[in-house]
Protein backbone atom coordinates (compact mmCIF):
# COMPACT_ATOMS: atom_id res chain seq x y z
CA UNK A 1 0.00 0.00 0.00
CA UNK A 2 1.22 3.52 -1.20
CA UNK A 3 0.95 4.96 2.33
CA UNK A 4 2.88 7.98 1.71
CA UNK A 5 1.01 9.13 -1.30
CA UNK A 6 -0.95 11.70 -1.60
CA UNK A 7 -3.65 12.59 -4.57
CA UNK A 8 -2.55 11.42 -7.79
CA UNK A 9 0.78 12.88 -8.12
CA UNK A 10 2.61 14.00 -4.86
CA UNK A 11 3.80 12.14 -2.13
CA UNK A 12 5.69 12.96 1.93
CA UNK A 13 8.27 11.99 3.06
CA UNK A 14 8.17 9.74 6.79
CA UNK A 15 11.30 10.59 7.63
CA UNK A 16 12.73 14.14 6.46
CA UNK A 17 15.93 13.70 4.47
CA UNK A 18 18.42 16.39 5.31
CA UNK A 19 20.05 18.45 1.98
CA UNK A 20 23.76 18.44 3.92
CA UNK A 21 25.67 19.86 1.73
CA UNK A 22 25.61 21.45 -1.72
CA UNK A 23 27.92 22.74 -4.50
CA UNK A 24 27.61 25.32 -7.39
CA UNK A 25 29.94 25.48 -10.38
CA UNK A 26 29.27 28.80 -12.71
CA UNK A 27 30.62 30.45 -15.55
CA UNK A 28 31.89 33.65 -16.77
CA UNK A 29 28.22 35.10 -17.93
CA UNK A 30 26.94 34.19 -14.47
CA UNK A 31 29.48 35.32 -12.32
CA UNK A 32 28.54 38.41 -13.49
CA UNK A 33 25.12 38.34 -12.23
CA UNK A 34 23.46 39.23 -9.68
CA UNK A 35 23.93 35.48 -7.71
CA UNK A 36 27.36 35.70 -8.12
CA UNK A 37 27.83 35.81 -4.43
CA UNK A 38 26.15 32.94 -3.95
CA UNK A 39 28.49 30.37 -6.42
CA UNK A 40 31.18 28.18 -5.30
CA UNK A 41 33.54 28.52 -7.92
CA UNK A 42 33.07 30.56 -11.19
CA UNK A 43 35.52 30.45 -14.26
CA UNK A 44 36.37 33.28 -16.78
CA UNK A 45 37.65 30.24 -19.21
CA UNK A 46 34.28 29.04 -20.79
CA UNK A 47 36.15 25.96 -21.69
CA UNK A 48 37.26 25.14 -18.00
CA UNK A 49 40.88 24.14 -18.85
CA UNK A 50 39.38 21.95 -21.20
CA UNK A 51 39.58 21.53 -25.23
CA UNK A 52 35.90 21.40 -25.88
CA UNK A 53 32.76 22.18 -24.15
CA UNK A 54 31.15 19.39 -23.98
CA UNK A 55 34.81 18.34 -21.71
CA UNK A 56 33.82 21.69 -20.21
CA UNK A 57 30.39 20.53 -18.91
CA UNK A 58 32.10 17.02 -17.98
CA UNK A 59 34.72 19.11 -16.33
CA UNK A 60 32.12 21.05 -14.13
CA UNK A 61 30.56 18.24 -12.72
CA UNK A 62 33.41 16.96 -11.47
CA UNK A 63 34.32 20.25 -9.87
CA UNK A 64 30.63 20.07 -8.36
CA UNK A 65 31.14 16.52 -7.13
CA UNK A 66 34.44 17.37 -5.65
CA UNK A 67 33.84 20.72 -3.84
CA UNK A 68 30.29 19.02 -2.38
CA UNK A 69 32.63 16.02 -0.74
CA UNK A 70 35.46 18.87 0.50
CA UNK A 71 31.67 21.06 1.77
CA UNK A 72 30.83 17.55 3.43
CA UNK A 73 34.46 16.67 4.72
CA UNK A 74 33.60 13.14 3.23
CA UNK A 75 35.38 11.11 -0.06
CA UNK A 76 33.58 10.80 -3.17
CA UNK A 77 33.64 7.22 -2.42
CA UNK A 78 31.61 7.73 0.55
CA UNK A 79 28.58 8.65 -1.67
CA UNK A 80 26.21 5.39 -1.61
CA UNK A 81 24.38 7.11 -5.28
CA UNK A 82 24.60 9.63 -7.70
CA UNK A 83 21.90 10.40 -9.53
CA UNK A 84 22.39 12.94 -12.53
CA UNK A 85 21.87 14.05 -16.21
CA UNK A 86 22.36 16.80 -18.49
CA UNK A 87 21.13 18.03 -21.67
CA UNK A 88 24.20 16.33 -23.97
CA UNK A 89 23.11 13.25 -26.03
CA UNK A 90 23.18 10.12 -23.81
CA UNK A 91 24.17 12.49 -20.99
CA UNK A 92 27.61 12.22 -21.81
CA UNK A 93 28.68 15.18 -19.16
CA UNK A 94 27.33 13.05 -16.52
CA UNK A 95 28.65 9.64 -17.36
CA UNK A 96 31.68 10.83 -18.49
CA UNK A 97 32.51 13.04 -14.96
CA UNK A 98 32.20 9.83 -13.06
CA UNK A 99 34.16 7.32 -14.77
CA UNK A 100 36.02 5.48 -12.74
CA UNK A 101 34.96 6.67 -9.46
CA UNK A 102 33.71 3.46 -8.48
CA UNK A 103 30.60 5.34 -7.10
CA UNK A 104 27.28 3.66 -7.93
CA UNK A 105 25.47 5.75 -10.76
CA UNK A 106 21.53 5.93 -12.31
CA UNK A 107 21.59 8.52 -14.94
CA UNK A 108 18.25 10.25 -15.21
CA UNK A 109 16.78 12.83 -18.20
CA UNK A 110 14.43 15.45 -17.49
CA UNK A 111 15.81 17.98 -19.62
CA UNK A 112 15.55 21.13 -17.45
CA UNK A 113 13.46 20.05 -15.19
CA UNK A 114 17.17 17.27 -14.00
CA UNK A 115 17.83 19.26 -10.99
CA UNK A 116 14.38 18.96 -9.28
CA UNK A 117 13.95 14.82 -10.59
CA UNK A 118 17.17 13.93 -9.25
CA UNK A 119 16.52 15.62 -6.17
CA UNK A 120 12.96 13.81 -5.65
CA UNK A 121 14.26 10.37 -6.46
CA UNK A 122 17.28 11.27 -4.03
CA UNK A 123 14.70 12.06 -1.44
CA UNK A 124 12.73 8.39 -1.74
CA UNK A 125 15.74 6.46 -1.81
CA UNK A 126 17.15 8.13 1.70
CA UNK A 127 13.42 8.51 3.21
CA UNK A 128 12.91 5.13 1.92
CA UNK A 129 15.64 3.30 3.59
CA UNK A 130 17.58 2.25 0.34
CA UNK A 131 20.99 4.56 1.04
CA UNK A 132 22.07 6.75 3.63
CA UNK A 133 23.93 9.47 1.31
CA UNK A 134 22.62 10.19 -2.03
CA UNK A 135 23.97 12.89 -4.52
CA UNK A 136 21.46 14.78 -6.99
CA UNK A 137 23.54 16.32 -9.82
CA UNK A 138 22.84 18.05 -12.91
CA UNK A 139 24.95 20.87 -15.50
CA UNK A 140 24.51 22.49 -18.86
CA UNK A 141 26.74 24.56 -20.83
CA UNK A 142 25.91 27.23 -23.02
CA UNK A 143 27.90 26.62 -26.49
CA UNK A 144 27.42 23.06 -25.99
CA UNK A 145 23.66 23.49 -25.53
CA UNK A 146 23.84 25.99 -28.67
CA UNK A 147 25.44 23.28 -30.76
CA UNK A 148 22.96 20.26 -30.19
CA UNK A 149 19.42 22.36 -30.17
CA UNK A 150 19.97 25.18 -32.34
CA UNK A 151 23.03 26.95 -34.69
CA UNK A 152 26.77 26.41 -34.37
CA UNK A 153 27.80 29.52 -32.47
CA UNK A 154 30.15 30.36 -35.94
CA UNK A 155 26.68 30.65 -38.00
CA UNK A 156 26.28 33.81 -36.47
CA UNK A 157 22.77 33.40 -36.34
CA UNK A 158 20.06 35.85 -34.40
CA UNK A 159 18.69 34.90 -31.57
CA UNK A 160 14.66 35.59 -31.32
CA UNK A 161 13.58 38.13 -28.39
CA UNK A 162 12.09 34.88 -26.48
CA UNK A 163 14.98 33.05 -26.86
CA UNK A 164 17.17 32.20 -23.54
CA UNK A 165 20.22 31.97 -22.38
CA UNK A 166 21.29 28.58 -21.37
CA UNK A 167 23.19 28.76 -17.92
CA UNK A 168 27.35 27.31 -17.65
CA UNK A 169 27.10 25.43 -14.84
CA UNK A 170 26.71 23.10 -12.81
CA UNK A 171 24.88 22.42 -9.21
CA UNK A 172 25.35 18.89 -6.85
CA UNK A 173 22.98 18.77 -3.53
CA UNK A 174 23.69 15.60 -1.05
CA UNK A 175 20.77 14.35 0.75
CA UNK A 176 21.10 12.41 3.80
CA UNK A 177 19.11 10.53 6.38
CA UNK A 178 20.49 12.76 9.26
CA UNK A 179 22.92 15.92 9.54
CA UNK A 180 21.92 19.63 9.49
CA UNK A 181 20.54 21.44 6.57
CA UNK A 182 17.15 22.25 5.10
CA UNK A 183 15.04 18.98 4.19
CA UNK A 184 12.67 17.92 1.89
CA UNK A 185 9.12 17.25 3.32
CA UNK A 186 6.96 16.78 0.21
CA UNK A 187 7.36 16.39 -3.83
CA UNK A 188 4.97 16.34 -6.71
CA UNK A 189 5.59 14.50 -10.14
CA UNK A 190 4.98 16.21 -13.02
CA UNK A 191 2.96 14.65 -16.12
CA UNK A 192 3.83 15.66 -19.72
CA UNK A 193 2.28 18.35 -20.97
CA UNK A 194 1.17 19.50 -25.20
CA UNK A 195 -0.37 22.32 -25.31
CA UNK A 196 0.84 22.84 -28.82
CA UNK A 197 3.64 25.52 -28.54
CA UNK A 198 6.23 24.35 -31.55
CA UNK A 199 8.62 27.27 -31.26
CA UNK A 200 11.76 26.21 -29.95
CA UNK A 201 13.03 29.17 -29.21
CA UNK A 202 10.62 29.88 -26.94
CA UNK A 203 10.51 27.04 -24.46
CA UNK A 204 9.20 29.24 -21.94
CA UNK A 205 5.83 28.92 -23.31
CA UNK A 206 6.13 25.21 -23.77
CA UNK A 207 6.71 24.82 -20.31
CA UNK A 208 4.68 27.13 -18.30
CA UNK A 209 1.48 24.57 -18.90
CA UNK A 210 3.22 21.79 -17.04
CA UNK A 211 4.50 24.11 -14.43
CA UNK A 212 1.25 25.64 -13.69
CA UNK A 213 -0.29 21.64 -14.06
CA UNK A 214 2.29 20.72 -11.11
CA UNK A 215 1.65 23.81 -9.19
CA UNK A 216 -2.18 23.11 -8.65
CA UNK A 217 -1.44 19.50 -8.10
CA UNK A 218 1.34 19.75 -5.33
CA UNK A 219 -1.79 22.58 -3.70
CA UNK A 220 -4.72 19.96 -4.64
CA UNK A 221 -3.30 16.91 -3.71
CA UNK A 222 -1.01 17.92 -0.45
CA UNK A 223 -4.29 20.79 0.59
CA UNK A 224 -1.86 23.53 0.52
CA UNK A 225 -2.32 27.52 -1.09
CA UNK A 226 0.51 29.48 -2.24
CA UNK A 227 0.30 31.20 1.24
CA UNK A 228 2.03 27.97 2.92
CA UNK A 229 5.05 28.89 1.29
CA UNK A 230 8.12 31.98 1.16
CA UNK A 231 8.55 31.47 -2.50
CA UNK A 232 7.39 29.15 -5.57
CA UNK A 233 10.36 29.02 -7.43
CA UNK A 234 10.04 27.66 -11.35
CA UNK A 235 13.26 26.26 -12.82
CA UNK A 236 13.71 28.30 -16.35
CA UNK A 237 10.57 29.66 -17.49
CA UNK A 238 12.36 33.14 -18.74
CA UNK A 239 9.87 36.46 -18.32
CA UNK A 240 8.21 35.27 -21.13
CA UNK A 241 7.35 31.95 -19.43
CA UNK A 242 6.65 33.35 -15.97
CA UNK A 243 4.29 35.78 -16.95
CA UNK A 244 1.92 33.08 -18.83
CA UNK A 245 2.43 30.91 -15.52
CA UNK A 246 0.83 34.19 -14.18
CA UNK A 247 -1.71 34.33 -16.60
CA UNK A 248 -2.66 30.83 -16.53
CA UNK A 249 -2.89 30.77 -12.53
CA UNK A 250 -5.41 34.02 -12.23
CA UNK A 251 -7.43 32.27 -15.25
CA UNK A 252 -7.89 29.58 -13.30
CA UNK A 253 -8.29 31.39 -10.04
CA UNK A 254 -4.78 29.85 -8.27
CA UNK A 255 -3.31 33.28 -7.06
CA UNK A 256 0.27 32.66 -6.89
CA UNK A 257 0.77 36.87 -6.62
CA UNK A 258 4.05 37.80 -5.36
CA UNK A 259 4.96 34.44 -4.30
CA UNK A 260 6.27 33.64 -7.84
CA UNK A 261 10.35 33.35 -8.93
CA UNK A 262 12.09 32.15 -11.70
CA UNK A 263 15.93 31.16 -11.90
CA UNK A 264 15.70 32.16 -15.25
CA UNK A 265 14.98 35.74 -14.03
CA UNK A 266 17.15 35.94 -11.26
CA UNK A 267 20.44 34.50 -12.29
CA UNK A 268 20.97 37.52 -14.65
CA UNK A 269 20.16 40.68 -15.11
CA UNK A 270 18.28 41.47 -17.49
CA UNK A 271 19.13 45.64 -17.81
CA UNK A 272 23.15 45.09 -18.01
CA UNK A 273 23.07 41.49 -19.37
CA UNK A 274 21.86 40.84 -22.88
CA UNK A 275 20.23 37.29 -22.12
CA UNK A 276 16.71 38.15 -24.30
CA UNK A 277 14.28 36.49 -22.08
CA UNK A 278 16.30 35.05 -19.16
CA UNK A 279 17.98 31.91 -18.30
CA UNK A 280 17.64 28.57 -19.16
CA UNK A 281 19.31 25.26 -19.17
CA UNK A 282 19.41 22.31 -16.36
CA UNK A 283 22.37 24.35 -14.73
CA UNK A 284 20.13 27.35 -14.26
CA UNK A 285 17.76 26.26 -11.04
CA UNK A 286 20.57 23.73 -10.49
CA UNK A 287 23.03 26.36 -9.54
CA UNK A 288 20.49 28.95 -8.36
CA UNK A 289 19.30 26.36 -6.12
CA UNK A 290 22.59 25.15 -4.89
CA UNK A 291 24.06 28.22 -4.12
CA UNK A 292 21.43 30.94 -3.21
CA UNK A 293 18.20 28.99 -2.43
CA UNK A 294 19.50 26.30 -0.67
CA UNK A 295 21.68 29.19 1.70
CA UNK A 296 18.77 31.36 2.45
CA UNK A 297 17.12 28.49 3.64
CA UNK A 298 20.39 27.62 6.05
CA UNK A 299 20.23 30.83 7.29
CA UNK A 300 16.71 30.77 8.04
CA UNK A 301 15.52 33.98 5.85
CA UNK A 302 13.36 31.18 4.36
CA UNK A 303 11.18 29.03 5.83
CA UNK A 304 9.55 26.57 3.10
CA UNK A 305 10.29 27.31 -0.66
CA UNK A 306 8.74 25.04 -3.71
CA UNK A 307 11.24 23.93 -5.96
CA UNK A 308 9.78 23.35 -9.20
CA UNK A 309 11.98 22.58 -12.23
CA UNK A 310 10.88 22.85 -15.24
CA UNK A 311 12.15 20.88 -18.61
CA UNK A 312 10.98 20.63 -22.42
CA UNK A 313 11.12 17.85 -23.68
CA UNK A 314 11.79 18.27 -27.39
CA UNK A 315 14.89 17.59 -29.19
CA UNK A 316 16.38 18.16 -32.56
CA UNK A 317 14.98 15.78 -34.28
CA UNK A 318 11.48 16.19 -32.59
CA UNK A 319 11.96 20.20 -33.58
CA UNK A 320 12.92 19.30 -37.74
CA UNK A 321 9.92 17.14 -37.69
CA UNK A 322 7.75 20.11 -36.44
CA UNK A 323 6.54 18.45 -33.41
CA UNK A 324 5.68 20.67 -30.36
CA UNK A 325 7.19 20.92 -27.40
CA UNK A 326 6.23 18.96 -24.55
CA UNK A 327 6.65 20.19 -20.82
CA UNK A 328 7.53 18.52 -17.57
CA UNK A 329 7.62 19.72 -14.02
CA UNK A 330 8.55 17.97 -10.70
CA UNK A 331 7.84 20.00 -7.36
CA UNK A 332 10.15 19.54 -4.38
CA UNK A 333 8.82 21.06 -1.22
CA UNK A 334 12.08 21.75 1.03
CA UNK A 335 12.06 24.05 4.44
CA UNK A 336 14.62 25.02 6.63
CA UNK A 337 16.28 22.93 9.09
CA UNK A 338 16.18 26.20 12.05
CA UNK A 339 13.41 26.02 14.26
């Protein structure tokens, strides 16, 4: 018996796991933004010492992997899981950072939406009883991200105003069954989600169905309003995106009012930066929410934020073939470990 579900799509946890530690990787772009403060280690070589960039994004991971064991004064070895993807074909930046490690792996795809998936899994396997020490991992890169979904960066080709910018870099969060931190309490699993949207450069819109989908089922299914919570954070919906999540919840009477952020609007700014419609990428709430989420709720400044990463689900083969653009959305309830 599912005793720990709740509704059709969400689900508590028995036993709270702990988010103990947490690492965030970030490039030159976004260490100039206005979370640079927040980042572990940032780069000014795009390439990360390395001779391409899909090395690069391999290369961050590692970094993130590394800097989260040094945060956790524990070996990489001491990791019972890692659970990550990325956006590369076959997830090559995540395989690739942990060959040879000798640390047992399950590589997940969620597109954007990585960050928030792994951490959910993460979540049932430590609440669960499976492993005590479970890493959720995820990166993107912008040129590499460029060169699979849209134009070689040579082509010189221009961008569209609801285009984004796909974050460089990369976030790793470990959850445990005991420590100090903020925990996870609750999560929601997202369905797919066609509204029709076939523009892929404007994933925003493609998304902000299955966000607003997850929203009202985390609220339905857990009996929660978007007054239970300091923020409800979406993963990479851009302006563009958030503001049709806005439109969407006062059509259909879920008033999510000031209680709405995007990593894809607050990891740059938009008035210096020249990012067209924000953010994007699985590295966007990945690093966003391991470096200033995840320390604001440390400190205490907040009390219960919902994670909610958001991912389209297309591809380039999907976009030649002038299919639309499905959305995903998992929502990870997490609150502060003060009292």
């Amino acid at each position: 018996m599912a005793i720990n579900k709740r509704g059709k799509q969400s689900f508590v946890l028995p036993q709270l796991p702990v988010i103990s530690a947490w690492a965030s990787i970030a490039g030159k772009k976004e260490a100039e933004g206005p979370l640079a403060h927040s980042f572990d280690l940032t780069s000014q070589d795009t390439c990360f010492g390395q001779k391409t960039w899909e090395q690069a994004e391999k290369q961050m991971q590692q970094l993130a992997l590394d800097t989260l064991a040094k945060k956790a004064n524990m070996k990489m070895t001491d990791f019972d899981l890692v659970l990550s993807g990325d956006l590369l074909n076959q997830c090559i930046g995540s395989s690739f950072s942990l060959r040879n490690l000798n640390i047992p792996h399950l590589g997940l795809y969620g597109a954007c939406s990585t960050m928030a998936e792994s951490l959910l899994v993460a979540a049932m396997a430590v609440s669960g009883g499976f492993a005590d020490r479970v890493v959720a991992m995820t990166s993107s890169h912008f040129a590499s991200s460029e060169r699979q979904y849209r134009f070689p960066l040579g082509y010189g080709g221009q961008r569209t105003p609801t285009a984004q910018w796909t974050v460089t870099g990369s976030g790793a969060a470990l959850v445990s069954v005991s420590g100090t931190g903020p925990r996870i309490e609750a999560c929601t699993i997202g369905t797919v989600t066609d509204l029709g949207v076939k523009d892929a450069n404007n994933m925003g819109a493609g998304m902000a169905p299955a966000a607003f989908q997850t929203i009202r089922a985390h609220m339905n299914d857990l009996n929660r309003t978007p007054e239970d919570f300091d923020l409800i954070v979406t993963g990479d919906l851009g302006q563009i995106g958030k503001e049709l999540l806005l439109e969407l919840s006062k059509r259909e009477e879920l008033a999510l009012g000031g209680k709405l952020a995007d990593c894809g609007t607050m990891i740059f700014d938009q008035q210096t930066q020249d990012v067209h419609a924000g953010g994007s990428g699985c590295g966007c709430s990945a690093v966003t929410l391991c470096g200033y989420l995840l320390n604001q709720l440390n400190e205490g400044k907040l009390k219960r934020i919902l994670f909610c990463g958001t991912g389209a689900l297309l591809s380039p083969t999907s976009t030649q073939q002038g299919l639309p653009v499905p959305g995903i959305c998992h929502a990870v309830s997490i609150i502060t470990g003060r009292d």
